[in-house]
Protein backbone atom coordinates (compact mmCIF):
# COMPACT_ATOMS: atom_id res chain seq x y z
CA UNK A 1 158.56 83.52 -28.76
CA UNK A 2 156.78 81.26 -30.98
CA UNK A 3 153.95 78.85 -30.54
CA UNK A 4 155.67 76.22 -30.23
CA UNK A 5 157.85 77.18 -27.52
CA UNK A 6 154.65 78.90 -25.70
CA UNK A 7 152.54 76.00 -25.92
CA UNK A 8 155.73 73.73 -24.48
CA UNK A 9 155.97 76.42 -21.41
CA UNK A 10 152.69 75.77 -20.53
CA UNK A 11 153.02 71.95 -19.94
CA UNK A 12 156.20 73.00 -17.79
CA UNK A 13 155.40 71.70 -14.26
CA UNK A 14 155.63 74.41 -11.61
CA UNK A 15 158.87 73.32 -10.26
CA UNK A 16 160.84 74.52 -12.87
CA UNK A 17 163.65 76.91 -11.99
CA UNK A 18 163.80 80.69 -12.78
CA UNK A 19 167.63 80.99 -13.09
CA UNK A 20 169.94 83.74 -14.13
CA UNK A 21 173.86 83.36 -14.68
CA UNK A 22 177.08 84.56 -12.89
CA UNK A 23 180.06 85.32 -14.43
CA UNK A 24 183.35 83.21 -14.63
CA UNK A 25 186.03 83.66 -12.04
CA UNK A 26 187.99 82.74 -8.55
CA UNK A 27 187.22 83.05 -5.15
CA UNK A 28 187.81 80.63 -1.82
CA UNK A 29 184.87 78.82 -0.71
CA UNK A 30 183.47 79.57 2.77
CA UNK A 31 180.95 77.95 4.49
CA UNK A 32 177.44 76.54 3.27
CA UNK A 33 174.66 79.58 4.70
CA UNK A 34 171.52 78.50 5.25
CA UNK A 35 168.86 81.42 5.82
CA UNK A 36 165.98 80.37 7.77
CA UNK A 37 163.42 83.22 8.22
CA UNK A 38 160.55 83.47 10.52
CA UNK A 39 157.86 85.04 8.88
CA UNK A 40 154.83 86.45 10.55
CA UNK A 41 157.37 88.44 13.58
CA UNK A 42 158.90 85.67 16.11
CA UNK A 43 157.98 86.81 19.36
CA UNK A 44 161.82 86.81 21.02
CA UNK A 45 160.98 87.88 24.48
CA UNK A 46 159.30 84.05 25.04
CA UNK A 47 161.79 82.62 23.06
CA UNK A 48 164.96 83.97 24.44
CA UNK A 49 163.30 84.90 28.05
CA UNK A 50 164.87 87.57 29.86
CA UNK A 51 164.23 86.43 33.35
CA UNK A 52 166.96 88.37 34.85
CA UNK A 53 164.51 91.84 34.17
CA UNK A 54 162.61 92.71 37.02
CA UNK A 55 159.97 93.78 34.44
CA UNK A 56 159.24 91.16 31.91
CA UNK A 57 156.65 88.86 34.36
CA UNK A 58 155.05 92.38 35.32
CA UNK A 59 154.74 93.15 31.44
CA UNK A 60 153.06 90.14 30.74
CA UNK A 61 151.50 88.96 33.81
CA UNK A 62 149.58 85.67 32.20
CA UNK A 63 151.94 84.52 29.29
CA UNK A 64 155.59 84.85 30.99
CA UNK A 65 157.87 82.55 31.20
CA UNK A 66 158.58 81.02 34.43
CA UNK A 67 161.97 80.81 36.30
CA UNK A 68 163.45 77.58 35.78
CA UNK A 69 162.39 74.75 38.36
CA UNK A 70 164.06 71.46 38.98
CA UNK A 71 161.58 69.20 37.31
CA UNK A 72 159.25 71.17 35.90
CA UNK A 73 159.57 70.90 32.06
CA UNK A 74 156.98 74.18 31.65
CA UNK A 75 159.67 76.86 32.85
CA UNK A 76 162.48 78.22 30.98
CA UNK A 77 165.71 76.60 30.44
CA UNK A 78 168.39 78.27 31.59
CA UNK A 79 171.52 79.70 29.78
CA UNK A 80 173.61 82.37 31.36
CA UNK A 81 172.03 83.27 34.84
CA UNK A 82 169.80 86.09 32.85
CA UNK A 83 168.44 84.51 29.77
CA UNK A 84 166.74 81.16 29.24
CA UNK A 85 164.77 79.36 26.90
CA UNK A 86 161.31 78.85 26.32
CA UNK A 87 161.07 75.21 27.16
CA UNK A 88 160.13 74.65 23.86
CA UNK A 89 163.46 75.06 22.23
CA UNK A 90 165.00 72.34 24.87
CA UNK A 91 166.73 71.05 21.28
CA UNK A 92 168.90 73.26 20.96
CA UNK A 93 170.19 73.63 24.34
CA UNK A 94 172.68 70.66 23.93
CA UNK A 95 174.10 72.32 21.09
CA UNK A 96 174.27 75.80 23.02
CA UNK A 97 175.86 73.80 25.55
CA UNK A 98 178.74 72.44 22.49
CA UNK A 99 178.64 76.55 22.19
CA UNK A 100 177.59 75.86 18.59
CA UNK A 101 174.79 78.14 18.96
CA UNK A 102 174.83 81.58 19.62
CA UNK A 103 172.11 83.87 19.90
CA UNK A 104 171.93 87.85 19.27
CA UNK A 105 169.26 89.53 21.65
CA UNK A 106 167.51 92.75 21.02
CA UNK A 107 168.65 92.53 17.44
CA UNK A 108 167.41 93.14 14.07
CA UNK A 109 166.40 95.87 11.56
CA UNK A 110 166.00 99.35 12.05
CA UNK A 111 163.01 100.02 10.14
CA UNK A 112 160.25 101.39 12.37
CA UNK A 113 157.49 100.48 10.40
CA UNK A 114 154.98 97.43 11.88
CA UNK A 115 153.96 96.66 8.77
CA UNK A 116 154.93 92.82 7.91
CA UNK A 117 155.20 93.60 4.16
CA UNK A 118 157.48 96.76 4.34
CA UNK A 119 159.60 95.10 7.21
CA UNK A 120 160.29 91.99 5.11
CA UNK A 121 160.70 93.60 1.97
CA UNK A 122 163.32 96.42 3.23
CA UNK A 123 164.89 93.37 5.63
CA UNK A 124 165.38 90.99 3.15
CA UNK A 125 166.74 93.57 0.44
CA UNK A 126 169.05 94.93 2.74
CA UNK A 127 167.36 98.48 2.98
CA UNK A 128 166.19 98.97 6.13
CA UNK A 129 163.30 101.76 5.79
CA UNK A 130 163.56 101.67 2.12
CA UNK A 131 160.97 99.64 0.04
CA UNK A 132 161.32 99.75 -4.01
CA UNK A 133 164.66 100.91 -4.77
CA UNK A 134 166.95 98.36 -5.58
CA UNK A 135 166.04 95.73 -7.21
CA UNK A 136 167.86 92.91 -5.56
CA UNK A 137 168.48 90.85 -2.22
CA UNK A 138 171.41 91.25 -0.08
CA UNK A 139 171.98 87.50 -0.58
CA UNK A 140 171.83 88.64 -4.35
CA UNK A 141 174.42 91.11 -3.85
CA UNK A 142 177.34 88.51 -2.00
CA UNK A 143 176.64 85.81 -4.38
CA UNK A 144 177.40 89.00 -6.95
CA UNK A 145 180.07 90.27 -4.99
CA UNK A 146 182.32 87.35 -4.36
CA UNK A 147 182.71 85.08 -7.62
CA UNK A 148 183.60 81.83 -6.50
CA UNK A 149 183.89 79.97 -9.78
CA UNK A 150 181.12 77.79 -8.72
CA UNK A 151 178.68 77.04 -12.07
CA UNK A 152 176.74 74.63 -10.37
CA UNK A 153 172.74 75.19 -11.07
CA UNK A 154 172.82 74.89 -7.24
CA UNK A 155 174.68 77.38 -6.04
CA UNK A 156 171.81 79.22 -4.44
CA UNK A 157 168.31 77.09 -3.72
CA UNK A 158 165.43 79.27 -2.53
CA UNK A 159 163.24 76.10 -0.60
CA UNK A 160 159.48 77.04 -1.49
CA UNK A 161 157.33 77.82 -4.25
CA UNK A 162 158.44 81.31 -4.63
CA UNK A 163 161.96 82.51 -4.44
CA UNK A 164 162.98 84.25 -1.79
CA UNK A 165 163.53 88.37 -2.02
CA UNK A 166 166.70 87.81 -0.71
CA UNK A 167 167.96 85.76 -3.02
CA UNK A 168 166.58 88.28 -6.27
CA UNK A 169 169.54 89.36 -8.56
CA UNK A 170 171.81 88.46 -11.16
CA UNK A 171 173.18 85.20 -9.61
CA UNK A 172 171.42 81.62 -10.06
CA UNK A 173 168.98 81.07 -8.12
CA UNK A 174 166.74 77.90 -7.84
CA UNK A 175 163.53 77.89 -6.73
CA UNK A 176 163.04 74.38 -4.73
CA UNK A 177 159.90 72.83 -3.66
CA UNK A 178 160.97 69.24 -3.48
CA UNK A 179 163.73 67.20 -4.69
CA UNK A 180 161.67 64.50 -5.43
CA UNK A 181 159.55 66.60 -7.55
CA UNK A 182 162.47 66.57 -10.23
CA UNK A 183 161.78 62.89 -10.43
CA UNK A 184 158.32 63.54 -11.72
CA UNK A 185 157.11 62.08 -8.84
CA UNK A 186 158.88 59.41 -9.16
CA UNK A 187 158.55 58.66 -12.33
CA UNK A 188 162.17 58.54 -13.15
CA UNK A 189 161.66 57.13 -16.80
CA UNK A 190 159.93 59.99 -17.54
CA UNK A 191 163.02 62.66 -17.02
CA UNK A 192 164.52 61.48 -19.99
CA UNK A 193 161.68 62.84 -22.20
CA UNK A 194 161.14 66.10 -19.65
CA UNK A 195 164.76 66.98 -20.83
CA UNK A 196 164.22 66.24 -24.94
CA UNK A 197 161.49 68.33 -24.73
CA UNK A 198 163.32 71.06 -23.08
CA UNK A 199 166.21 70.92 -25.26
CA UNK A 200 164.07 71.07 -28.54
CA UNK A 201 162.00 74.28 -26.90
CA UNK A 202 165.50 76.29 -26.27
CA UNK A 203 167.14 74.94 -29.86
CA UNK A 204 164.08 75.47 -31.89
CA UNK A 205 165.23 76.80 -35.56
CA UNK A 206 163.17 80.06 -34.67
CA UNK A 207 164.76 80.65 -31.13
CA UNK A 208 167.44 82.99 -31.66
CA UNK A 209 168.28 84.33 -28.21
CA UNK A 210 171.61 83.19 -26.87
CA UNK A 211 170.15 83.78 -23.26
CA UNK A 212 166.96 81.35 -23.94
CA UNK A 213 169.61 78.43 -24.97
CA UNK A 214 171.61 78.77 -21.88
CA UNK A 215 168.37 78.99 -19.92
CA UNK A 216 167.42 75.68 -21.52
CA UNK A 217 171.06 74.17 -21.09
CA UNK A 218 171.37 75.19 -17.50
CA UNK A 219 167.32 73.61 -16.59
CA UNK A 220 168.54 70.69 -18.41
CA UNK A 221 171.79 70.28 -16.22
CA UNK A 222 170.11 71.24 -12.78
CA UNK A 223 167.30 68.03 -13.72
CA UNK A 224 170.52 65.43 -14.35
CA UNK A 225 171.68 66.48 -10.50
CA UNK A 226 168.70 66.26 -8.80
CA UNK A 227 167.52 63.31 -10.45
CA UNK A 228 171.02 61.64 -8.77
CA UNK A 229 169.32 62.24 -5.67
CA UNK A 230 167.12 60.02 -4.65
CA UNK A 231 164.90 62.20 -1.78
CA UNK A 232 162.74 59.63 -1.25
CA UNK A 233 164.71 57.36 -0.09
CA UNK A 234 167.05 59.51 2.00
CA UNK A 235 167.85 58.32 5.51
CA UNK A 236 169.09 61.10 7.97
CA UNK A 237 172.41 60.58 9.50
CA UNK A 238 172.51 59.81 13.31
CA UNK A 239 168.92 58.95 13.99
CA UNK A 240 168.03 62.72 13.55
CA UNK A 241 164.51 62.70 13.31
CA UNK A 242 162.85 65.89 11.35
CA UNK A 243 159.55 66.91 11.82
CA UNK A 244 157.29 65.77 9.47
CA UNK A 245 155.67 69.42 8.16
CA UNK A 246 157.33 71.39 5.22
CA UNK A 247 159.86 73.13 7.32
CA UNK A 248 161.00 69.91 8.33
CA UNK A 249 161.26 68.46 5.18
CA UNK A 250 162.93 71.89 3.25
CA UNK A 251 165.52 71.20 6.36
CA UNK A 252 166.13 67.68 5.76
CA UNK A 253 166.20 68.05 1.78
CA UNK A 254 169.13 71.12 2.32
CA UNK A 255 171.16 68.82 4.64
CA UNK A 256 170.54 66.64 1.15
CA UNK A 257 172.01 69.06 -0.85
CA UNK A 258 174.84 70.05 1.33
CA UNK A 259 176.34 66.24 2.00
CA UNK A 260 175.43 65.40 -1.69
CA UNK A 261 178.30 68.48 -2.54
CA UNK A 262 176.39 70.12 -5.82
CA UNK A 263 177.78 73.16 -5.31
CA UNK A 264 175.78 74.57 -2.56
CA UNK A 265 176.59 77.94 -1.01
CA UNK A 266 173.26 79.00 0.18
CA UNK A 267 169.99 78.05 0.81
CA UNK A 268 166.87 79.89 2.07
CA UNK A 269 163.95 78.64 3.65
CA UNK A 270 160.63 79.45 5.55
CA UNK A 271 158.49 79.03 8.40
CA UNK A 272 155.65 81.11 9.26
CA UNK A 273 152.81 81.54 11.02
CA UNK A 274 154.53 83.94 14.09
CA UNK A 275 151.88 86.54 14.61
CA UNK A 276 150.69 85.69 17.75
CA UNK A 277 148.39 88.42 18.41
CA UNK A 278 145.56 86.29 20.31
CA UNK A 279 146.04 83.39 22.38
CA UNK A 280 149.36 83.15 22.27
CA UNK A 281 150.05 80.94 24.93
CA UNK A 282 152.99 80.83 27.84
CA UNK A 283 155.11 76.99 27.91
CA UNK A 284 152.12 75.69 25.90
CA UNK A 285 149.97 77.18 23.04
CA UNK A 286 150.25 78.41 19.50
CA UNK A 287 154.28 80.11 19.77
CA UNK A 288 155.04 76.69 21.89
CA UNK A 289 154.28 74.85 18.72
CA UNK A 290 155.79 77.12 16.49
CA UNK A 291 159.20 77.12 18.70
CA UNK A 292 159.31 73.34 18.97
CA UNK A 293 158.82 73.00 15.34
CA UNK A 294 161.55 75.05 14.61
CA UNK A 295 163.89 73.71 17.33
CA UNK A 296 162.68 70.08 16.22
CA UNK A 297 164.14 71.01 12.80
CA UNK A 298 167.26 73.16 13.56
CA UNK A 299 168.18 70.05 15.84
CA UNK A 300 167.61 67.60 13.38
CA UNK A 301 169.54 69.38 10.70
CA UNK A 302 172.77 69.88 13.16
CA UNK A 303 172.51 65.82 13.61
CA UNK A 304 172.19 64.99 10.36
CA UNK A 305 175.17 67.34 9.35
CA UNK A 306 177.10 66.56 12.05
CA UNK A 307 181.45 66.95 11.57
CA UNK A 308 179.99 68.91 8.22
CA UNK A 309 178.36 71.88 10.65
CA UNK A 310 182.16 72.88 10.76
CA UNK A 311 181.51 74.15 7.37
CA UNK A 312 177.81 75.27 7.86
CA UNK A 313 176.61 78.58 9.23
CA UNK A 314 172.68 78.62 10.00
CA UNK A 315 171.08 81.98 10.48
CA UNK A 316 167.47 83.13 11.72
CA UNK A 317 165.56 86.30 11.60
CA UNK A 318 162.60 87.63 11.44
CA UNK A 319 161.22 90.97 10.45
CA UNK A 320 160.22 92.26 13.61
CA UNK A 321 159.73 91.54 17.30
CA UNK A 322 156.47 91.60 19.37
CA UNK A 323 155.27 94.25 22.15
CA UNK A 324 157.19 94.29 25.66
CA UNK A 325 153.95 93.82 27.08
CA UNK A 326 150.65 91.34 26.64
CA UNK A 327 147.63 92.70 25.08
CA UNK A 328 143.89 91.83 26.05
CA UNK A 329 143.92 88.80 23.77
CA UNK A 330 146.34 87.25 25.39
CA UNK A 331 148.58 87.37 22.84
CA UNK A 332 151.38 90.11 21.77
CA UNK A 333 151.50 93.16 18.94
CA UNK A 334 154.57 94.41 16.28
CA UNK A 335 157.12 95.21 18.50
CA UNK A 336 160.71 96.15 17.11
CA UNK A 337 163.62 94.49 18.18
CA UNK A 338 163.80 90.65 18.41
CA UNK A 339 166.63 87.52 19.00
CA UNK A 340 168.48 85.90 16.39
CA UNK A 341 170.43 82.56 16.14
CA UNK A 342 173.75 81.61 14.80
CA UNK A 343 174.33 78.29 14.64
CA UNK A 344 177.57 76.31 13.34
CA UNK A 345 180.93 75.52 13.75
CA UNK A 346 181.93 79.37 13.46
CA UNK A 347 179.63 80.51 16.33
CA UNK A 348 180.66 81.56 18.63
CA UNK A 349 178.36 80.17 20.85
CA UNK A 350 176.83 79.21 24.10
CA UNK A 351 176.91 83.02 24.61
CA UNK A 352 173.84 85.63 24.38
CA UNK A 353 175.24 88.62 22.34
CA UNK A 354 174.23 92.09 22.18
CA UNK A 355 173.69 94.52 24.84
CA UNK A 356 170.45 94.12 26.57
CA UNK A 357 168.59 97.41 27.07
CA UNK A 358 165.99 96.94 29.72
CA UNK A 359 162.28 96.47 29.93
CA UNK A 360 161.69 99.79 31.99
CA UNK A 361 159.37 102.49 30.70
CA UNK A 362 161.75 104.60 29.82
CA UNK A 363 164.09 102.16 28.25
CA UNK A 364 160.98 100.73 25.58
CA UNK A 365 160.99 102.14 22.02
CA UNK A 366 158.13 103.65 20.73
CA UNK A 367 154.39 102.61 21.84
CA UNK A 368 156.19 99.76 23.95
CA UNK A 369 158.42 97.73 22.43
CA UNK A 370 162.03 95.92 22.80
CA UNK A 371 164.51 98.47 22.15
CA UNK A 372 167.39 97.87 19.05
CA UNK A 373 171.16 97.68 20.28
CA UNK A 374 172.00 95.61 17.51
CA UNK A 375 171.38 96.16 13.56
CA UNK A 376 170.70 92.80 12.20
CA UNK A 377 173.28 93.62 8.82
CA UNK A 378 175.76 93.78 11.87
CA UNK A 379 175.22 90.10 12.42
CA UNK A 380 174.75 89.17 8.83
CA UNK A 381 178.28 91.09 8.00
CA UNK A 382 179.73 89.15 10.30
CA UNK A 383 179.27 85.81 8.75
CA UNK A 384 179.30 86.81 4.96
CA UNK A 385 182.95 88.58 5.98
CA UNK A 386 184.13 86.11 8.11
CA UNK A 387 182.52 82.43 7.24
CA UNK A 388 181.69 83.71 3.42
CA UNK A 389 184.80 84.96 2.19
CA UNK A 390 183.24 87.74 1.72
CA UNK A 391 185.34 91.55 2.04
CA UNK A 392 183.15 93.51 -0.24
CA UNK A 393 180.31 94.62 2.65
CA UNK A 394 179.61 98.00 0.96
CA UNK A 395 178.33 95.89 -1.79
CA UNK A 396 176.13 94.02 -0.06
CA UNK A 397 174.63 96.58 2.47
CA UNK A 398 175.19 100.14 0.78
CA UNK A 399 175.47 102.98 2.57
CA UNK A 400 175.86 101.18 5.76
CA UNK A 401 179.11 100.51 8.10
CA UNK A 402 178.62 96.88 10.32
CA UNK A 403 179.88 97.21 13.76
CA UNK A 404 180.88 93.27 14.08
CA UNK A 405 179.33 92.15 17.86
CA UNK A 406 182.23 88.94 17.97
CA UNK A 407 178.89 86.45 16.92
CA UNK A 408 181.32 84.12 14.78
CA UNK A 409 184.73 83.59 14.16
CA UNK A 410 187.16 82.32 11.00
């Protein structure tokens, strides 16, 4: 690399992409997949609250749920006559109700580690128990696996300032902190000279490598689209209202890339902050906020889609569960299994899926925790196969056979 091209990389702001290139072909188009996950271990006994075990209030005697009660906004909403949900998530029970939101219970990955970094790492490449090994995401491996003739620089958009490890392999990828950033903060008259500068860097007389020049080309194209979108001034459709923290605004700036049409097929996003192992609170408290933030935005987002969620599959996860029962802190430890939710026009929803193993003694995994009924590939097979397109599963999740649990539909 020469000096001059150095030196220019180091002016680069910090938004700039990190993109690779897919090869030419044709493939239908399925639905837009939007990946939100929960980092930190959502606590899914509070959130999906399993009032109909006799032994969830006796497990955690001063941070349970309460039964619903007719005017009392601090007990669980009820779904089904053995679930509800924490009162927090009250958002999303209208669109439960439109049974375009489903929710897989004692779900997710096999791994039995309690470690946050091995559980995401092994969740979000697909490898349940494995860390290292292969190299790239299972979202990696679809976008690889079913060639849709899509060359938009947007195909996949990792919200953030990292991308995410499920999004790693030989597929573009865009790493997204703000839309408006590609404006140079607004500074619109100053994209023009962003892009000269890039295209002299990748065309330099001493820059050889074909790779570097499409590099350069495909930056250059992915600053003309987002510069056509004007973030700042972006009104949500419907009155949906977003909440105003960076979850909120990744959400709203997706549902900007998805009704813009640049190509999107998937988008990942984060929102942490989930290990509650002190104070954790009951209808009020630290999870409260973190479960009304996320409603807030999951809400928002189905608004602002609205006819367009026919074509829009939302998922959540998380990389583990929390403890069956309350520790002295008042708050809950790494558990293992946990609830996940499907939201869209292919859910098939107001349902809670799975098979719900019981809070007994003898029915807990381990030192205590939620038992596993349902691998959480199961659930992502399920949409890539059915609302993806997607019939090559083996390539995606090697060495493993989904048993499909009816989640979503074509």
């Amino acid at each position: 690399m020469s000096n001059f091209i150095a030196k220019t990389l180091g002016r680069l702001p910090a938004w700039m992409p990190r993109l690779a290139f897919a090869p030419t072909g044709q493939a239908p188009r399925g639905d837009v997949m939007v990946v939100v996950f929960q980092r930190g271990a959502m606590d899914g006994l509070n959130a999906v609250v399993p009032l109909g075990d006799p032994d969830y209030s006796r497990l955690r005697p001063t941070i349970a749920i309460k039964a619903p009660r007719a005017g009392d906004a601090k007990t669980a909403i009820a779904l089904d006559g053995f679930f509800g949900l924490h009162p927090a998530l009250a958002p999303l029970k209208p669109i439960f109700d439109a049974k375009t939101l489903a929710i897989a219970h004692a779900c997710g990955s096999p791994d039995e580690t309690h470690s946050h970094f091995e559980a995401m790492d092994s969740m979000e490449r697909g490898t349940p128990g494995k860390i290292g090994g292969l190299g790239s995401g299972w979202i990696g491996r679809h976008l690889q696996a079913v060639n849709t003739g899509n060359t938009s620089p947007l195909r996949a958009v990792g919200m953030g300032s990292m991308l995410q490890a499920s999004l790693r392999g030989p597929v573009s990828a865009t790493v997204l902190k703000s839309i408006a950033d590609f404006h140079l903060n607004g500074r619109l008259q100053d994209v023009a000279p962003m892009q000269m500068a890039i295209t002299a860097m990748y065309v330099s007389p001493d820059n050889r490598n074909a790779d570097l020049k499409a590099t350069g080309s495909d930056i250059d194209e992915t600053i003309q689209v987002l510069s056509k979108l004007d973030a700042t001034r972006y009104k949500p459709a419907r009155g949906a209202a977003y909440p105003k923290t960076d979850f909120g605004m990744g959400m709203q700036q997706i549902a900007q890339l998805v009704k813009a049409e640049v190509g999107l097929e998937v988008a990942c996003i984060d929102i942490g902050g989930w290990d509650t192992h002190a104070n954790q609170g009951g209808p009020e408290g630290t999870l409260a906020r973190l479960l009304q933030e996320l409603a807030e935005g999951l809400a928002a987002f189905h608004t602002d889609i609205g006819e367009g969620m026919k074509r829009v599959t939302l998922v959540t996860m998380s990389e583990f569960g929390r403890r069956a029962s309350e520790n002295g802190s008042a708050g809950t430890d790494h558990g293992h299994a946990n609830a996940m939710f499907i939201l869209g026009g292919g859910a098939v929803g107001g349902m809670v899926h799975g098979t719900w193993p019981g809070l007994s003694q003898d029915k807990l995994y381990g030192p205590g925790d939620l038992a596993l009924t349902t691998d959480y590939r199961d659930v992502l097979s399920e949409v890539l196969a059915k609302r993806m397109g997607n019939d090559k599963l083996a390539e995606v999740f090697p060495g493993y056979t989904p048993r499909p649990i009816g989640i979503v539909g074509k």
